[in-house]
Protein backbone atom coordinates (compact mmCIF):
# COMPACT_ATOMS: atom_id res chain seq x y z
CA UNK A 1 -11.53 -15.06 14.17
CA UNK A 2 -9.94 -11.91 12.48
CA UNK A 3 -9.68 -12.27 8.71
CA UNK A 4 -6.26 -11.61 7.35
CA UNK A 5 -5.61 -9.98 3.97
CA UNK A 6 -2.08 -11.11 1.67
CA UNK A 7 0.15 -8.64 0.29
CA UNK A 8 2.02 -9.83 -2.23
CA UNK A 9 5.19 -8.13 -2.26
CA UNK A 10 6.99 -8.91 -5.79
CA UNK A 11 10.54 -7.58 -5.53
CA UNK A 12 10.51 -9.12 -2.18
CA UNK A 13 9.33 -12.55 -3.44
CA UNK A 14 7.30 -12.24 0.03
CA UNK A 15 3.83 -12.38 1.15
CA UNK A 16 2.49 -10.63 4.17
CA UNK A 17 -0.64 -11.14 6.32
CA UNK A 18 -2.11 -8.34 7.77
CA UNK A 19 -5.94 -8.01 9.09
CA UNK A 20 -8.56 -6.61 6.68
CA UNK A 21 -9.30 -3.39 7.10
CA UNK A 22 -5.31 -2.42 8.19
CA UNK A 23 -3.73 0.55 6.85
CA UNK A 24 -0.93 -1.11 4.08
CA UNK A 25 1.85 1.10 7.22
CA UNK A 26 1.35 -2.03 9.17
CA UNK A 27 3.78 -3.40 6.36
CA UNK A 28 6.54 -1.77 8.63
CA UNK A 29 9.03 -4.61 10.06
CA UNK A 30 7.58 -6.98 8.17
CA UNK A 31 9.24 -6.22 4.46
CA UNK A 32 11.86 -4.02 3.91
CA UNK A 33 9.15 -0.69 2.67
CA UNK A 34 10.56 2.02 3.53
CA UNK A 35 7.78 4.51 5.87
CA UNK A 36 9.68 7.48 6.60
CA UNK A 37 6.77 10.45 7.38
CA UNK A 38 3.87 7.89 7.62
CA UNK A 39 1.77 11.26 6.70
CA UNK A 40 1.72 10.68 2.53
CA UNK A 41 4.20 13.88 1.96
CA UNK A 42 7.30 12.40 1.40
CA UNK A 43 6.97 9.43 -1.41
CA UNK A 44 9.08 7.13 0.62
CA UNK A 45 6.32 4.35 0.35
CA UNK A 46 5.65 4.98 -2.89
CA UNK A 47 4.64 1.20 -4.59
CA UNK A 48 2.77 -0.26 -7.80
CA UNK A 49 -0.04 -1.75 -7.51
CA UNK A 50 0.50 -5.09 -9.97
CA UNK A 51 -3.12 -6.63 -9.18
CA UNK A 52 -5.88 -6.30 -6.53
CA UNK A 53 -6.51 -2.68 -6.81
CA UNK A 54 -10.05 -3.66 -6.23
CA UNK A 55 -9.49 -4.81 -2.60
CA UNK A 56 -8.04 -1.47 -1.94
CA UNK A 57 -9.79 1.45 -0.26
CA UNK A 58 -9.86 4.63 -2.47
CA UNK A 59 -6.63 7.16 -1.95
CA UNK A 60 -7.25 9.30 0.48
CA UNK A 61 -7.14 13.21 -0.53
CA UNK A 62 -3.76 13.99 1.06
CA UNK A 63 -2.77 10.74 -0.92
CA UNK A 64 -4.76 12.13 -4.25
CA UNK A 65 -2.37 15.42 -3.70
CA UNK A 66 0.54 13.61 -3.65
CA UNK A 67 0.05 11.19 -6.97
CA UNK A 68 -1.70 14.18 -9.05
CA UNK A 69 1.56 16.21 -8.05
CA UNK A 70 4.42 13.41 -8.05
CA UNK A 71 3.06 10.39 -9.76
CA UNK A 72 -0.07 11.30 -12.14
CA UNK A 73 -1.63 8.58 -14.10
CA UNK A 74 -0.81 4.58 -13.43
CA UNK A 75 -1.53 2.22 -10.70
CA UNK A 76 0.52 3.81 -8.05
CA UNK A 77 -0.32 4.12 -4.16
CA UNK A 78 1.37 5.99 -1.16
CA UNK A 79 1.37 2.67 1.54
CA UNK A 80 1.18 4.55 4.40
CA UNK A 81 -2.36 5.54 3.15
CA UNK A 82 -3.63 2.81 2.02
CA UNK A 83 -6.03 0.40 3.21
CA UNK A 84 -6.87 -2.89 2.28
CA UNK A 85 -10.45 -3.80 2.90
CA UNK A 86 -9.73 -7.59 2.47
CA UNK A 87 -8.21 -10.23 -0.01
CA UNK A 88 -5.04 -9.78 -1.66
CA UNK A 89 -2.80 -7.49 -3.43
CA UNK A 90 0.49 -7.50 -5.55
CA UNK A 91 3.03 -4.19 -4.98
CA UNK A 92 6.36 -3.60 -6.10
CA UNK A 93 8.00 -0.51 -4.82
């Protein structure tokens, strides 16, 4: 049986299942994130993370780039490289 993570999307008032271990891109068609490049350079997935940072794999160093450059200090994430290792988590983008 696959184990399914919960993303909490807040300005959505939605909750999404997704498998653990799935990059946060598999979002896409299931909530209305936008994932333009799907690369981290353009910022269109750009979210909050509200709670369950811990359940989060650590930014990847394209994402690092990105956040240090466009979004320093906080709790925020580029989706499309982010993982969820399992659990849940609470964005607002």
């Amino acid at each position: 049986m696959i184990e399914m993570a919960k993303v909490h999307i807040k300005n959505e008032n939605k909750t999404v299942e997704i498998p653990d271990g799935s990059n946060l891109v598999d979002l896409e068609g299931k909530s209305n994130v936008i994932f333009a490049c799907k690369v981290g350079a353009c910022g269109a997935c750009i979210a909050t993370i509200v709670s369950g940072a811990e359940n989060l794999e650590p930014p990847t160093e394209t994402e690092k780039v990105y956040l240090d450059s466009f979004a320093p200090g906080g709790s925020k994430r580029l989706l499309c490289q982010t993982v969820i290792k399992k659990g849940e988590v609470t964005i607002e983008y």
